[in-house]
C-alpha atoms as a PDB file:
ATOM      1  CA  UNK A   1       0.000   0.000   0.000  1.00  0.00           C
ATOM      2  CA  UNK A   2       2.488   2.362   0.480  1.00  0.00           C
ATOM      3  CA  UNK A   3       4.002   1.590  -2.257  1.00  0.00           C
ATOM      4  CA  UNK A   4       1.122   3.268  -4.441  1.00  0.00           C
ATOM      5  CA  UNK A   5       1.032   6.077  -2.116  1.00  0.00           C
ATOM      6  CA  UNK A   6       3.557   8.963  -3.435  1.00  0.00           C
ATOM      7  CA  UNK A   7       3.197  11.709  -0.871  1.00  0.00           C
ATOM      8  CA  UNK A   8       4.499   8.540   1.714  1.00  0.00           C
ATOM      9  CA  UNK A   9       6.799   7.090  -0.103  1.00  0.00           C
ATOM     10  CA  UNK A  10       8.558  10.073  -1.307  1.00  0.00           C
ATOM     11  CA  UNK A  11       9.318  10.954   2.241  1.00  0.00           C
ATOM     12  CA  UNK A  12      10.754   7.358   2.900  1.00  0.00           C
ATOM     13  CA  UNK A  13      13.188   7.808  -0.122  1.00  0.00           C
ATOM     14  CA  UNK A  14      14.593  11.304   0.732  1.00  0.00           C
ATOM     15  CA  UNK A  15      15.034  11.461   4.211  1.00  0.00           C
ATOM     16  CA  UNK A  16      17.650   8.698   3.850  1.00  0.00           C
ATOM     17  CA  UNK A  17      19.397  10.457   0.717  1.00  0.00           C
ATOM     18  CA  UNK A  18      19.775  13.648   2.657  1.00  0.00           C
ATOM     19  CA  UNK A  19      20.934  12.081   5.557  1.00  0.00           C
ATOM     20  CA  UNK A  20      22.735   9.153   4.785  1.00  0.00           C
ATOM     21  CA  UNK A  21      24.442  10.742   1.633  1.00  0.00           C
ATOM     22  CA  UNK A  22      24.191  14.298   1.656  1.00  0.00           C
ATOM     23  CA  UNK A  23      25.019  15.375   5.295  1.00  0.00           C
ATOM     24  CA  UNK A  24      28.213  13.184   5.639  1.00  0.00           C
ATOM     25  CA  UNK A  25      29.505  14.712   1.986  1.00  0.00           C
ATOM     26  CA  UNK A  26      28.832  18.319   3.340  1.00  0.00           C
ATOM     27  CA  UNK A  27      31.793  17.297   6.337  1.00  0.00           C
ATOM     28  CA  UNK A  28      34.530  17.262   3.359  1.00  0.00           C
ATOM     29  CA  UNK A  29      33.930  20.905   3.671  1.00  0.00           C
ATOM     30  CA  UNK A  30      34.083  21.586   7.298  1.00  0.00           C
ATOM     31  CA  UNK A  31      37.865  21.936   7.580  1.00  0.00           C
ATOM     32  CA  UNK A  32      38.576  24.196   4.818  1.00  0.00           C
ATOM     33  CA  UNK A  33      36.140  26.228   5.865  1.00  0.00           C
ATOM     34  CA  UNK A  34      37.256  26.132   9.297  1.00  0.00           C
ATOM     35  CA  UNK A  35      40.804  27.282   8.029  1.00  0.00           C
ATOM     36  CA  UNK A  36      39.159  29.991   6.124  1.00  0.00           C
ATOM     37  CA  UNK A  37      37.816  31.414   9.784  1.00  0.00           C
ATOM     38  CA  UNK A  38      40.959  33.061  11.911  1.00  0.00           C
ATOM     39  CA  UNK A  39      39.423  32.207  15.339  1.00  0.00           C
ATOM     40  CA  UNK A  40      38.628  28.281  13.990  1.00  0.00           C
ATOM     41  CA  UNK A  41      41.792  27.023  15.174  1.00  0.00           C
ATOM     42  CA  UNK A  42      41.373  28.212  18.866  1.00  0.00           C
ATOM     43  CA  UNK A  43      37.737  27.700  18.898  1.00  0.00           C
ATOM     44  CA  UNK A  44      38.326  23.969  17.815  1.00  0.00           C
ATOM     45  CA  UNK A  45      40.597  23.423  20.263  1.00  0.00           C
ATOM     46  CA  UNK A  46      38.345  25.026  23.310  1.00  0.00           C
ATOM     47  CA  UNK A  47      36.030  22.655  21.846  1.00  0.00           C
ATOM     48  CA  UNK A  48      37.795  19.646  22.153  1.00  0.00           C
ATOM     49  CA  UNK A  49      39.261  20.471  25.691  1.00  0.00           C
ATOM     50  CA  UNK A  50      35.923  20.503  27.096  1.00  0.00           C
ATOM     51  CA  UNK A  51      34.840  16.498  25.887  1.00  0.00           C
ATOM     52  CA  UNK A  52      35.079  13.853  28.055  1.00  0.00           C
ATOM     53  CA  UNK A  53      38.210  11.797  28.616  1.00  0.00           C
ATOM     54  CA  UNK A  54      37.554   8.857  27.210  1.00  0.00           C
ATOM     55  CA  UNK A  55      36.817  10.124  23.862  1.00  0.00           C
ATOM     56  CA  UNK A  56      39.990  13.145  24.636  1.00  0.00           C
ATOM     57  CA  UNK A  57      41.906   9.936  24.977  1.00  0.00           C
ATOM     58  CA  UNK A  58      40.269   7.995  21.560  1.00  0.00           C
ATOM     59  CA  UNK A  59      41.064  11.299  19.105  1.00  0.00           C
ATOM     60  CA  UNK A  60      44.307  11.270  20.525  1.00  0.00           C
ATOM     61  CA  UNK A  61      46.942  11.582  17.802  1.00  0.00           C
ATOM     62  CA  UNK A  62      44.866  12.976  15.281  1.00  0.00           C
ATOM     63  CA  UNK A  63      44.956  16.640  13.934  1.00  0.00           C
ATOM     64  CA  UNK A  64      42.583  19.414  14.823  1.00  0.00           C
ATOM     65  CA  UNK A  65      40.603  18.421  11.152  1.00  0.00           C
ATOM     66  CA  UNK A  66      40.700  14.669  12.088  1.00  0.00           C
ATOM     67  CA  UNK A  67      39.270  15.391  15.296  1.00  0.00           C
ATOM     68  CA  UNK A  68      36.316  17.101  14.120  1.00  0.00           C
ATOM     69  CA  UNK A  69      35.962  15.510  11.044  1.00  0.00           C
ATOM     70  CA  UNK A  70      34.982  12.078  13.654  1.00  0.00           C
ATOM     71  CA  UNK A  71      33.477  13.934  15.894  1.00  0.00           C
ATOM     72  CA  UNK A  72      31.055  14.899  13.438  1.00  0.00           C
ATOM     73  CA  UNK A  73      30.764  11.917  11.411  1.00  0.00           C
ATOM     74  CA  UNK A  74      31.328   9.559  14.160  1.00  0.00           C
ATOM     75  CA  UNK A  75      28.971  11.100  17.106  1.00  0.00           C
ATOM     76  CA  UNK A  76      27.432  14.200  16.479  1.00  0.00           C
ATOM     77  CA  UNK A  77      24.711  12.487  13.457  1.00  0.00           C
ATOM     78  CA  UNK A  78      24.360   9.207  15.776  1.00  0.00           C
ATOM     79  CA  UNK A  79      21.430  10.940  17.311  1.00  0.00           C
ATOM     80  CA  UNK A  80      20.310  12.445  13.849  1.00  0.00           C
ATOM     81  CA  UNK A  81      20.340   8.361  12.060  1.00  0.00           C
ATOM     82  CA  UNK A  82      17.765   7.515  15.117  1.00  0.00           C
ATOM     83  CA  UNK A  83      15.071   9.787  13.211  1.00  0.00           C
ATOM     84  CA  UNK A  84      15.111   7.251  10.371  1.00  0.00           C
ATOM     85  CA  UNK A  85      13.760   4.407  11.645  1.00  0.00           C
ATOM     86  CA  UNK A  86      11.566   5.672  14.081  1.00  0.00           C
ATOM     87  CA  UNK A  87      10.166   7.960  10.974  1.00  0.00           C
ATOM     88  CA  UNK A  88       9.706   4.963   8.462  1.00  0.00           C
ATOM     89  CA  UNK A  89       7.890   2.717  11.120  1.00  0.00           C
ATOM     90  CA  UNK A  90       5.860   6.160  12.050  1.00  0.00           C
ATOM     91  CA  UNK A  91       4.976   6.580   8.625  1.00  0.00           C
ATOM     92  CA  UNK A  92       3.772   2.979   7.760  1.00  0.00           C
ATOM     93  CA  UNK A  93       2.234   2.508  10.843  1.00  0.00           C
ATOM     94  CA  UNK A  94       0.043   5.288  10.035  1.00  0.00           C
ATOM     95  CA  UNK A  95      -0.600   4.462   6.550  1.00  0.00           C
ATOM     96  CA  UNK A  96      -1.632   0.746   7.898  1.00  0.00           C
ATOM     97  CA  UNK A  97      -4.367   1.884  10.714  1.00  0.00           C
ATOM     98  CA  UNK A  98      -5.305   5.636   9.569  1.00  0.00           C
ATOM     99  CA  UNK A  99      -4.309   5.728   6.255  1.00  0.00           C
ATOM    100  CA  UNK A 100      -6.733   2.715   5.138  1.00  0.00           C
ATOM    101  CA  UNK A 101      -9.413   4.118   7.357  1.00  0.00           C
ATOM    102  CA  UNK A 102      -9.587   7.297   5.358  1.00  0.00           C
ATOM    103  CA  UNK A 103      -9.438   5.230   2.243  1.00  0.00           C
ATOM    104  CA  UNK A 104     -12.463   3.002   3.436  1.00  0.00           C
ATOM    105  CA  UNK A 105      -9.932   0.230   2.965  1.00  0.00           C
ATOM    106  CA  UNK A 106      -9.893  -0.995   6.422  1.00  0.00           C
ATOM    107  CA  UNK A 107     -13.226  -2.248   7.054  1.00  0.00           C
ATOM    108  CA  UNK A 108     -13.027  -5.369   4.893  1.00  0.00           C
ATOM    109  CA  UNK A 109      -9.372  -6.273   6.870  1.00  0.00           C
ATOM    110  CA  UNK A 110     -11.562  -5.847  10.008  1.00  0.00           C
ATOM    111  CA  UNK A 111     -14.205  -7.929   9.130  1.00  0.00           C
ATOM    112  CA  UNK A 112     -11.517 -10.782   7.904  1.00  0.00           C
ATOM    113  CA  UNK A 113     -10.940 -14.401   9.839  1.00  0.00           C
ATOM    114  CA  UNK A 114      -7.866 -12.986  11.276  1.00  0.00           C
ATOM    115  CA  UNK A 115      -7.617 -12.505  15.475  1.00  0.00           C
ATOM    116  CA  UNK A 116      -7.457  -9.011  16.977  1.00  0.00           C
ATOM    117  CA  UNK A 117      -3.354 -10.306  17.949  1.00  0.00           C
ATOM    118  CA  UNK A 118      -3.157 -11.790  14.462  1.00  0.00           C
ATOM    119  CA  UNK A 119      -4.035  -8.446  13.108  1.00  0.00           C
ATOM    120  CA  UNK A 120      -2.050  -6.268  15.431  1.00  0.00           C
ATOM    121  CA  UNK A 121       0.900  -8.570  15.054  1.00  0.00           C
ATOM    122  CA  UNK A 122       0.570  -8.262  11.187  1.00  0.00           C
ATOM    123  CA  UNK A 123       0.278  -4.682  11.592  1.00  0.00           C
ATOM    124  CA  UNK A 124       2.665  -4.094  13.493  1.00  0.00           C
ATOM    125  CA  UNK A 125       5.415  -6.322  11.608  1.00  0.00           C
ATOM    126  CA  UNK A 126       4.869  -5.018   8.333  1.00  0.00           C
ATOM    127  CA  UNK A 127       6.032  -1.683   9.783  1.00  0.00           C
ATOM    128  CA  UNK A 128       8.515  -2.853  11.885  1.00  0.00           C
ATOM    129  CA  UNK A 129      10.812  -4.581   8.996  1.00  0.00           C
ATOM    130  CA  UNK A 130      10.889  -2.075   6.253  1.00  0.00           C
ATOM    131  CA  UNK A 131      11.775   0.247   8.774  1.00  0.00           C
ATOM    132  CA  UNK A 132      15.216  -1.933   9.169  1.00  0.00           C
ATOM    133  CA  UNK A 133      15.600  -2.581   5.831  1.00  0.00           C
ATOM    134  CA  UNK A 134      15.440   1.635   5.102  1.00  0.00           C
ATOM    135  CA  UNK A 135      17.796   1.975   8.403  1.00  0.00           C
ATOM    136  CA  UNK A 136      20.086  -0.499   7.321  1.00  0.00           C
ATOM    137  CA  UNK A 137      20.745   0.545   3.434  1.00  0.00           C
ATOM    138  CA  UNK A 138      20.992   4.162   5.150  1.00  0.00           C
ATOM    139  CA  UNK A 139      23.627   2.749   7.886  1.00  0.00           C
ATOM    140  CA  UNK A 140      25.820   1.031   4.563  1.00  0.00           C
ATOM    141  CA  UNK A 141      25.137   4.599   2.179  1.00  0.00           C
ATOM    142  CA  UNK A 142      26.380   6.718   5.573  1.00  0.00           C
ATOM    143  CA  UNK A 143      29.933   4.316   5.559  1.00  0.00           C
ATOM    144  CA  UNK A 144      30.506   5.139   2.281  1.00  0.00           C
ATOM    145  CA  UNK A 145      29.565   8.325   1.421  1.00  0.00           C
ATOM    146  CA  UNK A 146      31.631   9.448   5.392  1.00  0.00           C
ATOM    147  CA  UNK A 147      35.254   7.113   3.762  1.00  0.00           C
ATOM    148  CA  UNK A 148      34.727   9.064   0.818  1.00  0.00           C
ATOM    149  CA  UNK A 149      33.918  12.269   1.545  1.00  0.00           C
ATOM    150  CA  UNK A 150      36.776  12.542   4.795  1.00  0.00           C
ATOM    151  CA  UNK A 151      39.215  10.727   2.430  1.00  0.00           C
ATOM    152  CA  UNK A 152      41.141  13.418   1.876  1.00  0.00           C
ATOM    153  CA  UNK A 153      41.172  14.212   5.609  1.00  0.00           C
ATOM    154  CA  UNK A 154      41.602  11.250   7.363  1.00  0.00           C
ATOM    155  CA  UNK A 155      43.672   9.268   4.437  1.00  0.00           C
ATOM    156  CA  UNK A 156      42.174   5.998   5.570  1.00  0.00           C
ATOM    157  CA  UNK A 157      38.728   3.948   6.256  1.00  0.00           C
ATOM    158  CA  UNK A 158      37.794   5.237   9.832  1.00  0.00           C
ATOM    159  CA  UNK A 159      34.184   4.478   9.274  1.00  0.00           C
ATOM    160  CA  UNK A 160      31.928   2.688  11.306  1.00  0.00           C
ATOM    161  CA  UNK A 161      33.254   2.292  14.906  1.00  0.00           C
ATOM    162  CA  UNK A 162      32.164  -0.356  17.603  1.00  0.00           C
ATOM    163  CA  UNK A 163      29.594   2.517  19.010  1.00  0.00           C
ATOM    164  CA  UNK A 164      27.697   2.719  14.921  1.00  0.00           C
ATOM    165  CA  UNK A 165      27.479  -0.962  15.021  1.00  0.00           C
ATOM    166  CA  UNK A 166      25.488  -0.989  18.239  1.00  0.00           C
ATOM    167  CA  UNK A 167      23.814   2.394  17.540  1.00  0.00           C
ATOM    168  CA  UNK A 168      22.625   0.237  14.125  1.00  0.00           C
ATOM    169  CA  UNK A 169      21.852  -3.317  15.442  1.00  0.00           C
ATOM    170  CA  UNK A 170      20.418  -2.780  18.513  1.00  0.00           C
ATOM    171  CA  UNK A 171      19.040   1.141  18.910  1.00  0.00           C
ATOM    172  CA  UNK A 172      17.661   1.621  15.757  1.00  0.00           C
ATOM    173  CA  UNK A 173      15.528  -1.425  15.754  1.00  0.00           C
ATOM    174  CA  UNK A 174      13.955  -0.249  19.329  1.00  0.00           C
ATOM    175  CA  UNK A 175      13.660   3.382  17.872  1.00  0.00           C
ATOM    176  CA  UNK A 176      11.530   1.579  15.327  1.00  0.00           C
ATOM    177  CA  UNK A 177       9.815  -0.622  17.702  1.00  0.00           C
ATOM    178  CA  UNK A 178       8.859   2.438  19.745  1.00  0.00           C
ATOM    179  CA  UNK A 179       7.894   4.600  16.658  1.00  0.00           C
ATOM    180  CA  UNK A 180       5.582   1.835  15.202  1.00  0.00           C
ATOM    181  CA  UNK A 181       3.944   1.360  18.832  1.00  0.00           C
ATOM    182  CA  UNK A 182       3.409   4.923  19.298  1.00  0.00           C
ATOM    183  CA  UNK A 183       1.579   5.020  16.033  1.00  0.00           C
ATOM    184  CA  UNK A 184      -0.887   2.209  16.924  1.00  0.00           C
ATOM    185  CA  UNK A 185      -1.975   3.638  20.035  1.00  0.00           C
ATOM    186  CA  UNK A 186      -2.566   7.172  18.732  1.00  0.00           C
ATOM    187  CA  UNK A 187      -3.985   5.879  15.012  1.00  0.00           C
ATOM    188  CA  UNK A 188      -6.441   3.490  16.600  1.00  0.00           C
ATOM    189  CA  UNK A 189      -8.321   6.651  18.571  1.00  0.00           C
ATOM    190  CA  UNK A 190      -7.999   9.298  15.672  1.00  0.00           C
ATOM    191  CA  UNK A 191      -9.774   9.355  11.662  1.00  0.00           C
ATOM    192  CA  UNK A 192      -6.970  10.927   9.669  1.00  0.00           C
ATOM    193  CA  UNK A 193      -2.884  10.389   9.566  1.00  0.00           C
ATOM    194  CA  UNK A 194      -2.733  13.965  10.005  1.00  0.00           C
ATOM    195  CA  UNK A 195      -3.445  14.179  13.307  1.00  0.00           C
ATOM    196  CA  UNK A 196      -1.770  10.894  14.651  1.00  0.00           C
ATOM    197  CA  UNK A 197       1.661  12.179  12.582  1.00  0.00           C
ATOM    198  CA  UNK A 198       0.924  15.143  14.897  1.00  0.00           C
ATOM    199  CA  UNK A 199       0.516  13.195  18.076  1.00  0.00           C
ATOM    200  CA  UNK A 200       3.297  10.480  17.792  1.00  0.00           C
ATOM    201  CA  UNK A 201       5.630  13.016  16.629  1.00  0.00           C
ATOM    202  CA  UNK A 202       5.736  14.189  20.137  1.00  0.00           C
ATOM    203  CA  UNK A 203       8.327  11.408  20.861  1.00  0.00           C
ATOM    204  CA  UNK A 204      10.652  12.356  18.762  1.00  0.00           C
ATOM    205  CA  UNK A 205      11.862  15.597  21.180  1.00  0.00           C
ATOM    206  CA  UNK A 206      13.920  13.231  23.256  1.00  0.00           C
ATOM    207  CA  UNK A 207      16.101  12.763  20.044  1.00  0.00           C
ATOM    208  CA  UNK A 208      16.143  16.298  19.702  1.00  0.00           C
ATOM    209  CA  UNK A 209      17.200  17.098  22.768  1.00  0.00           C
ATOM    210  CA  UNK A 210      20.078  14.432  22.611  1.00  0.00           C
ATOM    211  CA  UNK A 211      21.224  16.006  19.001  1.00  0.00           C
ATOM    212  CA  UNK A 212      21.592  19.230  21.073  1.00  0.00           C
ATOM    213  CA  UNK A 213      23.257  18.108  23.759  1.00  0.00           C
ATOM    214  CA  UNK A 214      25.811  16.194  21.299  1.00  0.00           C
ATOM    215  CA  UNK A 215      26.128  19.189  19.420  1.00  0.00           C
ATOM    216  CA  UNK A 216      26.843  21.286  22.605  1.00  0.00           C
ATOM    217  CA  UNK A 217      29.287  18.734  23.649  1.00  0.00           C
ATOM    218  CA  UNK A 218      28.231  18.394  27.224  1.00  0.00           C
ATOM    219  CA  UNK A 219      27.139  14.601  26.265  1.00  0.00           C
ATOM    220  CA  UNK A 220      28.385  12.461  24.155  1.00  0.00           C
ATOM    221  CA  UNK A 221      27.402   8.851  23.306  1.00  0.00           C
ATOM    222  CA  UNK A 222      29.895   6.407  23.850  1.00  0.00           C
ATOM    223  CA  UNK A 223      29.456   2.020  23.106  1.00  0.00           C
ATOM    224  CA  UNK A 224      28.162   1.457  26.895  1.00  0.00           C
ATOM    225  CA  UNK A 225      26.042   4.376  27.193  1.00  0.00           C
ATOM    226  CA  UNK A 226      24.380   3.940  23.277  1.00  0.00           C
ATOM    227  CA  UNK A 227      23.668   0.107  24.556  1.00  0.00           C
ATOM    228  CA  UNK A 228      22.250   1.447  27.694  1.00  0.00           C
ATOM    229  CA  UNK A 229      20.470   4.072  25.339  1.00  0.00           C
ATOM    230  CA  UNK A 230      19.083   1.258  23.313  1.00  0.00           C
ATOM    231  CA  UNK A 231      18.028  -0.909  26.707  1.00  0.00           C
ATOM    232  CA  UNK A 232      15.860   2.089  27.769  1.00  0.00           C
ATOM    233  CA  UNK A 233      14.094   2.241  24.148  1.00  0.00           C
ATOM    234  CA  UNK A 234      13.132  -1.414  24.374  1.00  0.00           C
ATOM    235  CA  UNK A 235      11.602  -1.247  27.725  1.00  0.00           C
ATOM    236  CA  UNK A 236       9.528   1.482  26.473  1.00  0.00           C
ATOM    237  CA  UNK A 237       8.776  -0.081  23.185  1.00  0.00           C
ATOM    238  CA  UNK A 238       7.902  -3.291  24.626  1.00  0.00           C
ATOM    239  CA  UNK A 239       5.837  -1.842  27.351  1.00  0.00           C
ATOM    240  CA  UNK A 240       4.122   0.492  24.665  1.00  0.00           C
ATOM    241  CA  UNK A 241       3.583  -2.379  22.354  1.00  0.00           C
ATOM    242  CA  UNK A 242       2.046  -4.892  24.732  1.00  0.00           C
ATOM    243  CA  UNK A 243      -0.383  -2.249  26.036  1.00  0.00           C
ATOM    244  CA  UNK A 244      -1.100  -2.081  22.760  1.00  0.00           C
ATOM    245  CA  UNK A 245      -2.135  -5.751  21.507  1.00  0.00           C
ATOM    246  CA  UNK A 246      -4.017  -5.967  25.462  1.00  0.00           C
ATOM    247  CA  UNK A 247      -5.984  -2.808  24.256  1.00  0.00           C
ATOM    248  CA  UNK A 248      -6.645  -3.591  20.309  1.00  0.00           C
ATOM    249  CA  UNK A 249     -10.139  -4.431  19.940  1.00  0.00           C
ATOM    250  CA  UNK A 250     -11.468  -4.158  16.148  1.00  0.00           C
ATOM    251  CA  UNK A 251     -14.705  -3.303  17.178  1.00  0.00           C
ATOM    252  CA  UNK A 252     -13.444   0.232  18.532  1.00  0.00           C
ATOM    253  CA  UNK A 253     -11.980   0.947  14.715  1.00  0.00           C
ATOM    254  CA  UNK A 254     -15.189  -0.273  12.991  1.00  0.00           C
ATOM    255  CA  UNK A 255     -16.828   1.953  15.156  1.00  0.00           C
ATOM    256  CA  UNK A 256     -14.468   4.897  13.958  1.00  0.00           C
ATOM    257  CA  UNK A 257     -14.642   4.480  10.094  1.00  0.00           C
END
């Protein structure tokens, strides 16, 4: 279905362009532009001073350019990836329950052999795995377009570390898990995909506010605390998506169509 819907898929195919392709090519600029500014120099360093030991101690070695060029690359879009899967799964999430009720498509699915957990389970699944596929081929676009573009920078592969890889294989899939579960509960009690877009996209802030704090410097994700990141979105997910299946009933969206 949402395949033959343009204004969703669209979304879906640029989102991960921009940011898997676009935004790490842009970083090949950051240091000559930084040379071009006669404060950069002590400005980067002040910068640097100020992060925490551990990753002081990991960019140690490298030149003011390196350093920023993996800071960037490396840290500062981790946060920014997370919108990706937890927008895909938003979006088909809300093309599955809303999106087929304002297309009068839903009622005959409703009215099928299929259990209320049958249904939510299929639902919920079909959402789910796209979003990994999209967050995957965006993770593999990101390596190469970062090696590329910081090639002439860095002079070698530096791209992913062990902090991506856990960012990827575990955090993303619970971003998506808790994107997906939001969805449900706000499409099944709302008509239109508007409004439950609206709604759901409330839980995207706490990524916000982590991209500014990473930006700022004073936080930075590291391996443990991404994994203990990615614990916290589970337990939410999970929580969200079993109150979920306890609460879907198909008699409360016949009753909305």
């Amino acid at each position: 279905m949402v395949r033959r819907s343009g204004p969703l898929l669209a979304p879906i195919i640029v989102l991960p362009v921009i940011l898997a392709g676009v935004l790490p090519g842009l970083v090949a600029l950051l240091p000559r532009l930084m040379r071009d500014s006669p404060d950069a120099g002590a400005t980067t360093v002040q910068f640097l001073e100020r992060l925490p030991v551990g990753l002081r101690q990991e960019l140690a070695g490298l030149s003011n350019d390196q350093s920023m060029v993996v800071l960037i690359i490396g840290y500062f879009f981790a946060p920014v990836f997370l919108i990706l899967p937890f927008f895909v799964s938003n979006v088909i999430a809300a093309d599955g329950f809303a999106g087929e009720r304002e297309r009068k498509t839903l009622e005959a699915l409703l009215y099928s052999p299929l259990s209320d957990g049958e249904l939510f389970l299929a639902k919920t699944v079909v959402a789910w795995i796209p979003a990994l596929a999209v967050t995957l081929g965006s993770f593999v676009l990101y390596s190469i377009a970062a090696n590329v573009a910081a090639w002439p920078v860095m002079g070698r592969v530096f791209f992913p570390n062990a902090m991506w890889l856990v960012l990827v294989f575990w955090v993303a899939p619970a971003v998506a898990a808790l994107g997906l579960a939001a969805m449900v509960l706000v499409s099944a009690r709302v008509r239109g995909v508007q409004e439950s877009m609206q709604l759901s996209g409330l839980l995207v802030l706490p990524i916000v506010v982590l991209i500014v704090n990473q930006a700022r410097g004073t936080m930075i994700l590291g391996t443990r605390e991404t994994a203990l990141l990615g614990l916290g979105c589970w337990l939410v997910s999970g929580a969200l998506l079993w109150y979920g299946a306890k609460t879907f009933r198909r008699q409360k969206l016949i009753s909305r169509i």
